[in-house]
PDB file of N, CA and C in Angstrom:
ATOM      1  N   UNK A   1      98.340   5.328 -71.702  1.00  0.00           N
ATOM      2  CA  UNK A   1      96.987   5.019 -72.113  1.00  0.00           C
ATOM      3  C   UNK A   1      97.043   3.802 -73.045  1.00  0.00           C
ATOM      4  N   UNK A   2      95.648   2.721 -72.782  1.00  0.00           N
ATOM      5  CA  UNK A   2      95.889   1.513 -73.919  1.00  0.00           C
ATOM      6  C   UNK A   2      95.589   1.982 -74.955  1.00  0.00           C
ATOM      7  N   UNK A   3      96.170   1.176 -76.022  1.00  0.00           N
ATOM      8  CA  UNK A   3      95.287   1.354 -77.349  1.00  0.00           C
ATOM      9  C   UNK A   3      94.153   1.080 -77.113  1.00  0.00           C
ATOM     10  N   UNK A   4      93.450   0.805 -76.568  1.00  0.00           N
ATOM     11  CA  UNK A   4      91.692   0.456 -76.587  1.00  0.00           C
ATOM     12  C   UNK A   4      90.930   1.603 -76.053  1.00  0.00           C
ATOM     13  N   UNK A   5      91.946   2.263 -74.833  1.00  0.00           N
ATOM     14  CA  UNK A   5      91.491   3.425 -74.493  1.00  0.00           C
ATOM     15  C   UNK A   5      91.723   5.206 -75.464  1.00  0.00           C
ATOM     16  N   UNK A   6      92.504   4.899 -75.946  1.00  0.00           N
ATOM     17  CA  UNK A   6      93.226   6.173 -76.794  1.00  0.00           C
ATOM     18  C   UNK A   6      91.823   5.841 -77.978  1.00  0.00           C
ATOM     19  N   UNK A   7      91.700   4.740 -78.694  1.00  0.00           N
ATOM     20  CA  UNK A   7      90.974   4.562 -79.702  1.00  0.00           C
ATOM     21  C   UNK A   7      89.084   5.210 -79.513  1.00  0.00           C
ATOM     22  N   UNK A   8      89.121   4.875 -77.978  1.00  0.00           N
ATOM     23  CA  UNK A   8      87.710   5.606 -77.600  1.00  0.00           C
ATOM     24  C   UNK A   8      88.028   6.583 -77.501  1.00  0.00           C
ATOM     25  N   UNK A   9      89.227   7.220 -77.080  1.00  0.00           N
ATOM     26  CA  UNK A   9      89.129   9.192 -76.870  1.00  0.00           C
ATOM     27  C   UNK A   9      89.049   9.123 -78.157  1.00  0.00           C
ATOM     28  N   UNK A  10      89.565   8.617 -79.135  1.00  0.00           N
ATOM     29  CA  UNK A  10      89.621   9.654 -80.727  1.00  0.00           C
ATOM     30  C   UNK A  10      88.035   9.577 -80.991  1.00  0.00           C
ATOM     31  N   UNK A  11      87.234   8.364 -81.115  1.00  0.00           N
ATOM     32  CA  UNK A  11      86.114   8.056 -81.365  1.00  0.00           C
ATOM     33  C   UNK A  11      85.271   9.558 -80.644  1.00  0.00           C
ATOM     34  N   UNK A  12      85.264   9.806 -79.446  1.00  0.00           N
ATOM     35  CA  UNK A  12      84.403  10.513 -78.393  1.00  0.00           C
ATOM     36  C   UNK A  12      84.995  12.123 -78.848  1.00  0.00           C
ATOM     37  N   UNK A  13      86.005  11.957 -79.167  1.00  0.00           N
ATOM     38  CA  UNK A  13      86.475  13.506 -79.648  1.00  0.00           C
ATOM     39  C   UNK A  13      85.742  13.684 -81.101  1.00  0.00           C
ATOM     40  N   UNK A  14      85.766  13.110 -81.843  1.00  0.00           N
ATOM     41  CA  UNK A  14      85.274  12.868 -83.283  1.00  0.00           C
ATOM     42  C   UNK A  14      83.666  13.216 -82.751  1.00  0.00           C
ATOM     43  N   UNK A  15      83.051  12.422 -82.215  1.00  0.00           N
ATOM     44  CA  UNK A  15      81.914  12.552 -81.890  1.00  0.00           C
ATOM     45  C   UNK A  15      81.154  14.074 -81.732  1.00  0.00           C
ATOM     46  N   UNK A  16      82.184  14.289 -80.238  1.00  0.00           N
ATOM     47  CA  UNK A  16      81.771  15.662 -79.893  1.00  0.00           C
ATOM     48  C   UNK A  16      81.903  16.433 -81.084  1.00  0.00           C
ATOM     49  N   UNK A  17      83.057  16.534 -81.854  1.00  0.00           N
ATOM     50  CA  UNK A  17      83.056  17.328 -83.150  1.00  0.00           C
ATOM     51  C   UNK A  17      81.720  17.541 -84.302  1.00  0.00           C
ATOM     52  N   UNK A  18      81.683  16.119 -84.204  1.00  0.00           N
ATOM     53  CA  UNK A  18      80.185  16.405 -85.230  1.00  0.00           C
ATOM     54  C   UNK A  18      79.168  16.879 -84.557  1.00  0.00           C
ATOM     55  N   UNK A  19      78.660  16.767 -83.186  1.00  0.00           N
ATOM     56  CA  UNK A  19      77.745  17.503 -82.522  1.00  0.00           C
ATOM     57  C   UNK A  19      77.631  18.746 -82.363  1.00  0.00           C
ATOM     58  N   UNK A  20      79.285  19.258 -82.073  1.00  0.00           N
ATOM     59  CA  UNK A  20      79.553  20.776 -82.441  1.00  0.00           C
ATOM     60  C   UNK A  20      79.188  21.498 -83.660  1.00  0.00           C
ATOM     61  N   UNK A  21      79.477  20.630 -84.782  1.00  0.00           N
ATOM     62  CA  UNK A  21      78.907  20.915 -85.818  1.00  0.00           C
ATOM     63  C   UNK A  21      76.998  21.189 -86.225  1.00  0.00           C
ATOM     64  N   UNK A  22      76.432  20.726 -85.294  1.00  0.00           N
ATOM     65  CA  UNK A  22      75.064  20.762 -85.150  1.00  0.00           C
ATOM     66  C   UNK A  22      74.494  21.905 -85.086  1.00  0.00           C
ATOM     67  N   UNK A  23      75.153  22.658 -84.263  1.00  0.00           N
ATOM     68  CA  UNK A  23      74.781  24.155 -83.740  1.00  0.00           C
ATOM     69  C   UNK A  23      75.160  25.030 -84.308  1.00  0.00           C
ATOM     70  N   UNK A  24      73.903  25.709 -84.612  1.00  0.00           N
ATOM     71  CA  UNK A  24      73.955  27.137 -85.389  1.00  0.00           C
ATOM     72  C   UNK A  24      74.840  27.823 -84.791  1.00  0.00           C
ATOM     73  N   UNK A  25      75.590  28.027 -84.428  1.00  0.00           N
ATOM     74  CA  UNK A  25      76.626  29.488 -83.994  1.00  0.00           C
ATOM     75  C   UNK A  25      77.310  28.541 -84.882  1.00  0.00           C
ATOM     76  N   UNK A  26      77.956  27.409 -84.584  1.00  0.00           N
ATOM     77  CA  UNK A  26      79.076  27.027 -84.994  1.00  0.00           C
ATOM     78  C   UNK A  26      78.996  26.978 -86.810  1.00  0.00           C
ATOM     79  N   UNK A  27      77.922  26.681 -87.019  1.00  0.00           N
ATOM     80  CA  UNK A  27      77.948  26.604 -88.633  1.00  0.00           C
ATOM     81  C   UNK A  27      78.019  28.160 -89.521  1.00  0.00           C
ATOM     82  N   UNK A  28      77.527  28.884 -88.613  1.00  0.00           N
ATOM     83  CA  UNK A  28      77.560  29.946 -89.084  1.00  0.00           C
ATOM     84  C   UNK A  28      78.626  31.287 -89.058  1.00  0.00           C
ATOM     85  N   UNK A  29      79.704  30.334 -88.267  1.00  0.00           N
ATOM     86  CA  UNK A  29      80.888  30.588 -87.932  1.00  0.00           C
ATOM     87  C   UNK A  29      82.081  29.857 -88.483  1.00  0.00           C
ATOM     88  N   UNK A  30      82.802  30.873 -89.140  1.00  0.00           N
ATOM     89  CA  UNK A  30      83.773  30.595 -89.801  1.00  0.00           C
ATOM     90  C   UNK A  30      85.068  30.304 -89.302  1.00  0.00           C
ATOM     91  N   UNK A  31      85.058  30.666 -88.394  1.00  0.00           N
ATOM     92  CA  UNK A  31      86.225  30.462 -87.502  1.00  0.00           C
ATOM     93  C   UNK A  31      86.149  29.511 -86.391  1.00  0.00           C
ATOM     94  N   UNK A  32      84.812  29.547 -85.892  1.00  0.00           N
ATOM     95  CA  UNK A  32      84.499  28.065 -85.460  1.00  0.00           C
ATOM     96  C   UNK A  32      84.366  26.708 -86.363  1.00  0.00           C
ATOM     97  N   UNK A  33      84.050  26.643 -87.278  1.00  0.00           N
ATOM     98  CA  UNK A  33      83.922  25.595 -87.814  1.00  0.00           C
ATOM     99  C   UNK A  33      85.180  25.505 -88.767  1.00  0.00           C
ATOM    100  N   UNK A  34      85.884  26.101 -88.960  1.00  0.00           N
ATOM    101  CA  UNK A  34      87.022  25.938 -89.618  1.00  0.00           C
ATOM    102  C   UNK A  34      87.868  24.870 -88.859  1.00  0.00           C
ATOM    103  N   UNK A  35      88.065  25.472 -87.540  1.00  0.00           N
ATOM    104  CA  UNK A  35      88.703  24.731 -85.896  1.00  0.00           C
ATOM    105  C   UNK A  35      88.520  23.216 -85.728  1.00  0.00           C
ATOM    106  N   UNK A  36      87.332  22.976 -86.166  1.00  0.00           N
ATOM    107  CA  UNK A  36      86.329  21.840 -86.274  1.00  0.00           C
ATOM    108  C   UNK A  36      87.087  21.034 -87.787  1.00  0.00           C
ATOM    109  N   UNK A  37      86.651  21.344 -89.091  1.00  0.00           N
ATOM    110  CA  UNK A  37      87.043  20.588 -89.951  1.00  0.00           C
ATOM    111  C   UNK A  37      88.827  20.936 -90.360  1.00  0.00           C
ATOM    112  N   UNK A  38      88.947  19.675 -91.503  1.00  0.00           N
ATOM    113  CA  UNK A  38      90.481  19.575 -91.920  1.00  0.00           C
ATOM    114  C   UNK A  38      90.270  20.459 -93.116  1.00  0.00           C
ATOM    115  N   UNK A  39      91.523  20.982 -93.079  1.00  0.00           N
ATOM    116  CA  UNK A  39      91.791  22.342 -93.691  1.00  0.00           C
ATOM    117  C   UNK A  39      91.418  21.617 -95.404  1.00  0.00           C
ATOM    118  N   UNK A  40      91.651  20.147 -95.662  1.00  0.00           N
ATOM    119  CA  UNK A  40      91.661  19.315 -96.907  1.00  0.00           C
ATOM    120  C   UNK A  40      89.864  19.206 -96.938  1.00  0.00           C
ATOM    121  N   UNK A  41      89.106  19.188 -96.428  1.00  0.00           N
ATOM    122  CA  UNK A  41      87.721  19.094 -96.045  1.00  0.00           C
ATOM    123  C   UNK A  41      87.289  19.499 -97.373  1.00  0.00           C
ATOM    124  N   UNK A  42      86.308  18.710 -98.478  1.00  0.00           N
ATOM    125  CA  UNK A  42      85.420  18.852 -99.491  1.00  0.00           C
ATOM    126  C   UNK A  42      84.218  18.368 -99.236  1.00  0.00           C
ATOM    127  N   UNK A  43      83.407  19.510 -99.978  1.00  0.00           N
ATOM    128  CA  UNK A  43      82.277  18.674-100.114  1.00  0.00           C
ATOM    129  C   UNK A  43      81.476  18.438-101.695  1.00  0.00           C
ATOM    130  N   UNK A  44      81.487  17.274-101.509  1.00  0.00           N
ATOM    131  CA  UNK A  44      80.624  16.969-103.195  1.00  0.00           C
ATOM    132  C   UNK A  44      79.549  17.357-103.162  1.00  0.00           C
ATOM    133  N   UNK A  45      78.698  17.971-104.045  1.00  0.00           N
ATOM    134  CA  UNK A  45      77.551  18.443-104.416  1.00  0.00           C
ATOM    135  C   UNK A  45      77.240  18.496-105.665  1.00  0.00           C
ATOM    136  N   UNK A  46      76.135  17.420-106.316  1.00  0.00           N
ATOM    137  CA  UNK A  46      75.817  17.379-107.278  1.00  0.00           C
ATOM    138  C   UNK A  46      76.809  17.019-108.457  1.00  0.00           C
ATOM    139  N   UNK A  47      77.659  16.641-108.136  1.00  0.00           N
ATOM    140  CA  UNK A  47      79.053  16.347-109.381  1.00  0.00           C
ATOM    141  C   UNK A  47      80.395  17.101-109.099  1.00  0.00           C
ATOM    142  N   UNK A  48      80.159  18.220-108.499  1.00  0.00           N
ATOM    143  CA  UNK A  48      81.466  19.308-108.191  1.00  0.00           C
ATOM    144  C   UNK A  48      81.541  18.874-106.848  1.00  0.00           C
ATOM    145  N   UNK A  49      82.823  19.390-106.736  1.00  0.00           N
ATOM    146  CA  UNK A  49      83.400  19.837-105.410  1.00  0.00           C
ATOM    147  C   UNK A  49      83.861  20.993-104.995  1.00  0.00           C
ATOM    148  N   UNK A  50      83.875  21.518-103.627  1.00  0.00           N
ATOM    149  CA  UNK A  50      83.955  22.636-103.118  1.00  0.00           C
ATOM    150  C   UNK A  50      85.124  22.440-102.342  1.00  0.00           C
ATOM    151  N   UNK A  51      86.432  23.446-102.054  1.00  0.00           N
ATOM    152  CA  UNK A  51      87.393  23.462-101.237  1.00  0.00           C
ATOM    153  C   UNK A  51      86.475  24.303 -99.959  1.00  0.00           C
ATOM    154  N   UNK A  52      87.057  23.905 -98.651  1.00  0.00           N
ATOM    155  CA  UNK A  52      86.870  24.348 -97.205  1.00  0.00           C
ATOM    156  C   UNK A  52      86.127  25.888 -97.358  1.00  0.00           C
ATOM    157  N   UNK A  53      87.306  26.780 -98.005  1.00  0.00           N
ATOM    158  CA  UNK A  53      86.693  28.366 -97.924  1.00  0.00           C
ATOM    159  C   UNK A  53      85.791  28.510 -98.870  1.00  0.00           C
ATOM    160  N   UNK A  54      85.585  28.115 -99.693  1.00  0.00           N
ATOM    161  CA  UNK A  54      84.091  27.817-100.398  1.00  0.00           C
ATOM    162  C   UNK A  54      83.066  27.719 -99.666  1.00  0.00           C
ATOM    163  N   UNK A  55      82.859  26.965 -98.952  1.00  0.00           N
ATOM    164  CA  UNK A  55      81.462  25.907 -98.105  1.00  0.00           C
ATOM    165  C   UNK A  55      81.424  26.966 -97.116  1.00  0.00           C
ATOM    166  N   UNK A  56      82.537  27.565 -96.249  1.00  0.00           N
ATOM    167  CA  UNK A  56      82.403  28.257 -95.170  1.00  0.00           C
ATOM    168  C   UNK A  56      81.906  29.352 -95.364  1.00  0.00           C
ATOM    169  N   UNK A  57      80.804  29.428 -93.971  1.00  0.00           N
ATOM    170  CA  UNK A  57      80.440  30.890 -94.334  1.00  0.00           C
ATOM    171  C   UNK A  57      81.044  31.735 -93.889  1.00  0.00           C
ATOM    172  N   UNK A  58      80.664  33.151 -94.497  1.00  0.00           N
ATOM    173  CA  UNK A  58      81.225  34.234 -94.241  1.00  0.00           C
ATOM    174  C   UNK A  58      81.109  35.125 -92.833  1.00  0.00           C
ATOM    175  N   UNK A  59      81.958  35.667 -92.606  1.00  0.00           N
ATOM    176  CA  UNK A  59      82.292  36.216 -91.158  1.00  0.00           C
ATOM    177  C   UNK A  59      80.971  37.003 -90.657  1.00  0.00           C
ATOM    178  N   UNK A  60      80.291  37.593 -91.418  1.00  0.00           N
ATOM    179  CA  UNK A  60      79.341  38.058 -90.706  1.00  0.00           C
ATOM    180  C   UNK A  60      77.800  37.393 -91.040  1.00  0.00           C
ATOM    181  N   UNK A  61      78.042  35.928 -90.965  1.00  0.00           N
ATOM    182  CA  UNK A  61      76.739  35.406 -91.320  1.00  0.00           C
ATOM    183  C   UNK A  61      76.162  35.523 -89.903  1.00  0.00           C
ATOM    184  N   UNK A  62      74.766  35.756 -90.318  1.00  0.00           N
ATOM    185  CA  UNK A  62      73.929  35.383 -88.964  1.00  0.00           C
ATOM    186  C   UNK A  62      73.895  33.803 -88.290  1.00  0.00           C
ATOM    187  N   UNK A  63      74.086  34.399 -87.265  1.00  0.00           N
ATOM    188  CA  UNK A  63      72.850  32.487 -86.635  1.00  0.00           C
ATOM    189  C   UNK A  63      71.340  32.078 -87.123  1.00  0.00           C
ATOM    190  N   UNK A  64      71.224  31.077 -87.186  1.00  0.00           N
ATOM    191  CA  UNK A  64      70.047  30.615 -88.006  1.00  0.00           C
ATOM    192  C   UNK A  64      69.555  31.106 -89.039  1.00  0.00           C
ATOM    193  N   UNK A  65      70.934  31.957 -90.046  1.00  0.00           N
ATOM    194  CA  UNK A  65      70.380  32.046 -91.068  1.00  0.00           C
ATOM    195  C   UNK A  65      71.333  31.277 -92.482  1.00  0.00           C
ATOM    196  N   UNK A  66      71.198  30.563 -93.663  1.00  0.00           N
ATOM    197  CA  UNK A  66      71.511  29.693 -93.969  1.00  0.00           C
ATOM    198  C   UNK A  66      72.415  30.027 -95.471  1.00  0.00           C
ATOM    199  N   UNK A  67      73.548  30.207 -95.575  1.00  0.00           N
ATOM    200  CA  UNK A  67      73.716  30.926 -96.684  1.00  0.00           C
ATOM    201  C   UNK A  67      73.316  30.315 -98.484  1.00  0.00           C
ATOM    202  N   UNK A  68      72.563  30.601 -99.312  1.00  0.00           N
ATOM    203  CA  UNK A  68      72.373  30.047 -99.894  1.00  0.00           C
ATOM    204  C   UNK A  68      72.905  30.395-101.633  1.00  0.00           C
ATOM    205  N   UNK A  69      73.545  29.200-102.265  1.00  0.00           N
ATOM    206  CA  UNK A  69      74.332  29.373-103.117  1.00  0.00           C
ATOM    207  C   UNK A  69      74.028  28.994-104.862  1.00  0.00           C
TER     208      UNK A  69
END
């Protein structure tokens, strides 16, 4: 494969990833979206930061429902 071509699969894989991320099952799934992000994955909020199992929700969250912290 060229580098020009390998560089669009990563791009199109990346892609699909964040789209995956779109959908309620997947966000509300911990084990799906874990699959999805890097285990190093933070998110800033308001001045702090959160490690991965922080942000993730919990195993028996519903779909479309939003955990709030």
């Amino acid at each position: 494969m060229s580098r020009i071509s390998q560089q669009t699969a990563d791009v199109n894989a990346a892609i699909d990833a964040e789209l995956q991320l779109l959908d309620p099952a997947v966000r509300t799934s911990r084990a799906l979206a874990a699959r999805l992000l890097d285990p190093k994955f933070a998110v800033a909020q308001a001045g702090r930061g959160d490690r991965l199992a922080d942000v993730l929700p919990p195993g028996h969250a519903r779909p479309g429902r939003r955990r709030v912290t």
